[in-house]
N, C-alpha and C. Protein backbone atom coordinates (compact mmCIF):
# COMPACT_ATOMS: atom_id res chain seq x y z
N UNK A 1 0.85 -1.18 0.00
CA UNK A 1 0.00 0.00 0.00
C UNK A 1 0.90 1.25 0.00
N UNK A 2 0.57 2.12 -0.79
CA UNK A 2 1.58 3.49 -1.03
C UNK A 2 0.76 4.75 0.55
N UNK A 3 1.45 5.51 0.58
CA UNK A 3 1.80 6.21 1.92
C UNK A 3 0.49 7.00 1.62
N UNK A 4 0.64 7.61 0.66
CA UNK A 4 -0.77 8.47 0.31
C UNK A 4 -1.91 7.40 0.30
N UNK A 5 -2.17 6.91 0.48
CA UNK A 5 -3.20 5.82 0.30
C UNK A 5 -3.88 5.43 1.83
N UNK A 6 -2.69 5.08 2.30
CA UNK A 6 -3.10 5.23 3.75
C UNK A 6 -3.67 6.22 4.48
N UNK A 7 -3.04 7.62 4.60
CA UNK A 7 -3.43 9.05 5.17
C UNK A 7 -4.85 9.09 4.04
N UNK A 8 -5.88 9.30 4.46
CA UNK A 8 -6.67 10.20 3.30
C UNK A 8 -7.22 11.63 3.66
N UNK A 9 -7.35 11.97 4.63
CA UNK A 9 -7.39 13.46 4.91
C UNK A 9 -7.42 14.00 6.55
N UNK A 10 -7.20 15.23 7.00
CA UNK A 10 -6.82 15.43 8.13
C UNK A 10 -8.46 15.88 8.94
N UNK A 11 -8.09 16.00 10.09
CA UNK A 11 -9.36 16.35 10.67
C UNK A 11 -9.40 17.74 10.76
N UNK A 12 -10.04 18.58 10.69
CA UNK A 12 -9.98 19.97 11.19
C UNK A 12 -11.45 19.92 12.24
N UNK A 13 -11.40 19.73 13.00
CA UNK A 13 -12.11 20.57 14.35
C UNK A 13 -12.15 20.99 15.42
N UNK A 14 -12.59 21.45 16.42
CA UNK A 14 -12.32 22.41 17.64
C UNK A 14 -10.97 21.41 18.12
N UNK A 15 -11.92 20.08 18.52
CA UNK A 15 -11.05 19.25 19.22
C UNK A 15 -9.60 19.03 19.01
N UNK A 16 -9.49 19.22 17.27
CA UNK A 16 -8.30 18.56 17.24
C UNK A 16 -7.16 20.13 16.96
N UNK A 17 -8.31 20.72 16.78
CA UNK A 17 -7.19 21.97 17.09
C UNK A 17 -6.73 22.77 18.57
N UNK A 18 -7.33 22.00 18.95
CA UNK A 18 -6.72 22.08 20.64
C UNK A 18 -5.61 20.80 20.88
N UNK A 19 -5.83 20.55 20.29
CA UNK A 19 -4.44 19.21 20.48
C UNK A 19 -3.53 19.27 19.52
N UNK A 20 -3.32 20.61 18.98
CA UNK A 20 -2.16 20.96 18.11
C UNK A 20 -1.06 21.50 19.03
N UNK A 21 -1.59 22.38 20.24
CA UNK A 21 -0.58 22.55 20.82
C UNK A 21 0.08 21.65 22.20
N UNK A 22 -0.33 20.29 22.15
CA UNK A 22 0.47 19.22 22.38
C UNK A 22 1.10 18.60 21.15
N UNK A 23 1.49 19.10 20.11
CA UNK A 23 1.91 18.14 19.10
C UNK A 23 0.98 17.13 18.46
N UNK A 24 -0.18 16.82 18.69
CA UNK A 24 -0.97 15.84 18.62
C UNK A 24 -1.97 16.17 17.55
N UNK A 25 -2.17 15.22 16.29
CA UNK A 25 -2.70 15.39 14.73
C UNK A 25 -3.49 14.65 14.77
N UNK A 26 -5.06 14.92 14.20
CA UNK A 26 -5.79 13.63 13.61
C UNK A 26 -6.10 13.87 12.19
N UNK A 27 -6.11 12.53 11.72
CA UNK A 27 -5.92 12.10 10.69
C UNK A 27 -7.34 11.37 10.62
N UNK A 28 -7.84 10.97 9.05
CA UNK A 28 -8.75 9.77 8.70
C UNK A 28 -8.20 9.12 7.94
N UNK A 29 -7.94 7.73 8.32
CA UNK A 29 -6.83 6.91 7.46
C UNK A 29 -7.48 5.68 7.01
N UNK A 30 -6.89 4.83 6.24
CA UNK A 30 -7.69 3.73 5.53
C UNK A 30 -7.81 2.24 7.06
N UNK A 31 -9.08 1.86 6.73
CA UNK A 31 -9.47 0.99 7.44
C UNK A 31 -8.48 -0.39 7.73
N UNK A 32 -7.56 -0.15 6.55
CA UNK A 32 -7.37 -1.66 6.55
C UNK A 32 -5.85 -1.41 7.39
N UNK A 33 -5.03 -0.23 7.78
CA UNK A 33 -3.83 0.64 8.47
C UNK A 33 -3.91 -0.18 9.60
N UNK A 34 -2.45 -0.32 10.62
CA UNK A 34 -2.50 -0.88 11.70
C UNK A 34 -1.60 0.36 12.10
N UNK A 35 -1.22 1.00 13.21
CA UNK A 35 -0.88 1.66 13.90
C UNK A 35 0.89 1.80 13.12
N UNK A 36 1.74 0.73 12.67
CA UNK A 36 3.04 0.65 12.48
C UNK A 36 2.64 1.50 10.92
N UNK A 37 1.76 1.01 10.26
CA UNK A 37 1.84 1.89 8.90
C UNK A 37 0.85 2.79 8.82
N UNK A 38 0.67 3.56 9.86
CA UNK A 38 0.06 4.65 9.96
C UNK A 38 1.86 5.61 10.24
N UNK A 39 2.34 5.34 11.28
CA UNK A 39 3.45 5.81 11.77
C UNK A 39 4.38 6.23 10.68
N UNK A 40 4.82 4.94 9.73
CA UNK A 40 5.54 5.16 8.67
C UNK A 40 5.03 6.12 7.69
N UNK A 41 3.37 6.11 7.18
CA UNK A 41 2.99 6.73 6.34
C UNK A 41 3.53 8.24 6.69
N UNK A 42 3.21 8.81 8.19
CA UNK A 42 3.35 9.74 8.26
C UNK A 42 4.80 10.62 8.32
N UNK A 43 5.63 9.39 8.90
CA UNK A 43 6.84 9.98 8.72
C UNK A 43 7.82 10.39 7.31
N UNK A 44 6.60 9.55 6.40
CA UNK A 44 7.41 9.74 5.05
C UNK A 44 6.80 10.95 4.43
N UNK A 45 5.53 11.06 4.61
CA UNK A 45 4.38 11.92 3.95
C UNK A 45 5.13 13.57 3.93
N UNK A 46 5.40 13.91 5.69
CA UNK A 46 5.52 14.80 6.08
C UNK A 46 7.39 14.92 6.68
N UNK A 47 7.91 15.66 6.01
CA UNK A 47 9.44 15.69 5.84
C UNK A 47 10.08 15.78 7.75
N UNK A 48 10.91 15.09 8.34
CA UNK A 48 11.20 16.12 9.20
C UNK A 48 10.41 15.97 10.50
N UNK A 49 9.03 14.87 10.25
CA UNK A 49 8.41 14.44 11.39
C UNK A 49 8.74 13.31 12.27
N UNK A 50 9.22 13.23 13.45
CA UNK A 50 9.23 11.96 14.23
C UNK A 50 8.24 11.80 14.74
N UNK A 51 7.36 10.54 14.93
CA UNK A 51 6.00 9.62 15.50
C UNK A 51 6.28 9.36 16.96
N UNK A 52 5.94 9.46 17.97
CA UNK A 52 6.16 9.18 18.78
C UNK A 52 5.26 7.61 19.60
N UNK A 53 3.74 8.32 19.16
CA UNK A 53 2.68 7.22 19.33
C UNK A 53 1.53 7.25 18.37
N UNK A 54 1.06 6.48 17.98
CA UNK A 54 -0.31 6.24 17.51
C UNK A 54 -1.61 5.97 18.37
N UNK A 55 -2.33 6.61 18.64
CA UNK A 55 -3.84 5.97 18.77
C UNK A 55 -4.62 5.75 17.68
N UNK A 56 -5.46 4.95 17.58
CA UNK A 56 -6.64 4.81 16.61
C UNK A 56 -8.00 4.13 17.28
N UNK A 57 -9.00 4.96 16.41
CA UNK A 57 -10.58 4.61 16.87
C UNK A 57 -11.18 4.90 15.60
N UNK A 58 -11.68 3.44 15.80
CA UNK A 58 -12.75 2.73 15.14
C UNK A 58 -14.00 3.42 14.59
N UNK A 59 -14.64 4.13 14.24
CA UNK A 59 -16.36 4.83 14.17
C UNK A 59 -16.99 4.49 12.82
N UNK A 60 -17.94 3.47 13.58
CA UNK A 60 -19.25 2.72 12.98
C UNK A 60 -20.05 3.78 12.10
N UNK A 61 -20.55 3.87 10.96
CA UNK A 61 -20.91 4.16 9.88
C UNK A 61 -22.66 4.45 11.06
N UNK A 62 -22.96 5.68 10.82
CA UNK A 62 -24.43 6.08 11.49
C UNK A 62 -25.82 5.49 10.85
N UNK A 63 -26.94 5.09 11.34
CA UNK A 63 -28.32 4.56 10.57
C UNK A 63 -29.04 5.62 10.32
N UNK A 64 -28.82 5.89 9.07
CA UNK A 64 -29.85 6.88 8.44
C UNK A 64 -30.55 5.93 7.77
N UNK A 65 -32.05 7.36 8.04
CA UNK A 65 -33.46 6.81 7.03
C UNK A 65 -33.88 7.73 6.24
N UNK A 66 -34.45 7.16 5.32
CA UNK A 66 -35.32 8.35 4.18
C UNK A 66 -36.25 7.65 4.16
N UNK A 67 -37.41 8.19 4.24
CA UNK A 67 -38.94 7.37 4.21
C UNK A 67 -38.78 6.24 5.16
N UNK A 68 -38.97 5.45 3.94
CA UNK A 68 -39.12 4.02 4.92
C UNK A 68 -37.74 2.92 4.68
N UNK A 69 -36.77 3.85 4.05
CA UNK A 69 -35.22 2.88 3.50
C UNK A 69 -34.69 3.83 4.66
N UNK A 70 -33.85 2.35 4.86
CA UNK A 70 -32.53 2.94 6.00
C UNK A 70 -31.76 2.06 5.53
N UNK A 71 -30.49 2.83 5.97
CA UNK A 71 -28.84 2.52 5.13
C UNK A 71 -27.74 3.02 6.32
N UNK A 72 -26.65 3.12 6.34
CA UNK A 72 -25.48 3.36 6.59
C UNK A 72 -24.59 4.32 6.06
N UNK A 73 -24.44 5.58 6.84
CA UNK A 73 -23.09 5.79 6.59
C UNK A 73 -21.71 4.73 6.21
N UNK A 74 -20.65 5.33 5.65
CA UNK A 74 -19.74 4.87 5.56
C UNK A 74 -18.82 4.60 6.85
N UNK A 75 -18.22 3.44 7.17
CA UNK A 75 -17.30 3.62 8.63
C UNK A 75 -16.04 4.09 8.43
N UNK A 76 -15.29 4.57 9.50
CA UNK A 76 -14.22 5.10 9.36
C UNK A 76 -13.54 5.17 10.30
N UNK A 77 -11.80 5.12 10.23
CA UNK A 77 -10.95 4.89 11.36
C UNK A 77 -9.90 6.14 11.26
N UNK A 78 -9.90 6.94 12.35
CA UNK A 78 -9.23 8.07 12.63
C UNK A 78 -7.89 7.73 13.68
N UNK A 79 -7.08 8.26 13.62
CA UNK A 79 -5.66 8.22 14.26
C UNK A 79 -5.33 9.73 14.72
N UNK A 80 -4.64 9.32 16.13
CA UNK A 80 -4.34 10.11 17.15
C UNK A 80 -2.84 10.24 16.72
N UNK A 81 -2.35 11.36 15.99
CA UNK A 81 -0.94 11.19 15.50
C UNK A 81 -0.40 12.04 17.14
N UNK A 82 0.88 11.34 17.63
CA UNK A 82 1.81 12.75 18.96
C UNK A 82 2.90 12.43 18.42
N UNK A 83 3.74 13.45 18.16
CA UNK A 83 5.20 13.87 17.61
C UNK A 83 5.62 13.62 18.80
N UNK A 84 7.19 13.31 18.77
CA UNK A 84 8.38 13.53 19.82
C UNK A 84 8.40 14.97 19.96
N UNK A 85 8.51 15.11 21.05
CA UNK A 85 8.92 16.95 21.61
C UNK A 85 10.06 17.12 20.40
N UNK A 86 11.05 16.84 20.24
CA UNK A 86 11.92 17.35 19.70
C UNK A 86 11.93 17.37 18.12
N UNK A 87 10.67 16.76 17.60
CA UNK A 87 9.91 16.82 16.18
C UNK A 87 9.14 18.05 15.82
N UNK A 88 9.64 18.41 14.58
CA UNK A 88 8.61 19.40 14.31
C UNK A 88 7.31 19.29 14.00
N UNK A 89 6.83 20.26 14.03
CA UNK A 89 5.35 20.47 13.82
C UNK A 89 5.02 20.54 12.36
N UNK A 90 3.99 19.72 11.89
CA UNK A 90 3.40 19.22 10.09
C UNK A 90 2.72 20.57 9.99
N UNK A 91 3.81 21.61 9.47
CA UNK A 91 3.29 22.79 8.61
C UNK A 91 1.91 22.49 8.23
N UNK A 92 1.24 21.54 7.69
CA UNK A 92 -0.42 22.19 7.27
C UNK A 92 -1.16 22.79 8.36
N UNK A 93 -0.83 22.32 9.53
CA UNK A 93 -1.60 22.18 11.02
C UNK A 93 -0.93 23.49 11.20
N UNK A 94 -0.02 23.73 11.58
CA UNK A 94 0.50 25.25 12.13
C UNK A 94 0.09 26.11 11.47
N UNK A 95 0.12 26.33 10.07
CA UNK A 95 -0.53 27.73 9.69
C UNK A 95 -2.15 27.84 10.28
N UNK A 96 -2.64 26.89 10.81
CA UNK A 96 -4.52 27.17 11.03
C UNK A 96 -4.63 27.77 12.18
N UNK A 97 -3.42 27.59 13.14
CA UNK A 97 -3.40 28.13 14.66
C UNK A 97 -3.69 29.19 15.20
């Protein structure tokens, strides 16, 4: 699996922009990622970054209805990126601060 493939886009909200200034990134990454190639993806993606830890959580696709059909959202798995203190900070995230 190629690095871009894995990462597919970042989170932007309150939450996670309060956890910019711990070093700490979320990401929405591909389902099928285990924590070691989440780490790598990111260290290659983004020049200059050391990984320190990964979290990841799971979130079940929501039951929507229209009339009388109900379906599913899509599910999706988000990652808790934290840099080493002594890692820089992934320029996309710093300019939003």
């Amino acid at each position: 699996m190629n690095y871009h493939d894995i990462i597919i886009r970042p989170v932007l909200s309150e939450k996670s922009y309060d956890m910019i200034g711990d070093k700490t990134y979320t990401f929405i990454v591909d389902k099928r990622a285990n924590k070691t190639e989440i780490k790598q993806a990111i260290e290659a993606v983004f020049a200059g970054v050391e990984v320190e830890k990964v979290n990841v959580v799971n979130r079940i696709g929501k039951v929507k209805r229209q009339g009388r059909f109900e379906g599913r959202r899509a599910s999706t798995k988000k990652a808790y990126v934290t840099l080493k203190e002594n890692s820089k900070g992934i320029e996309f995230f710093d300019s939003m601060q």
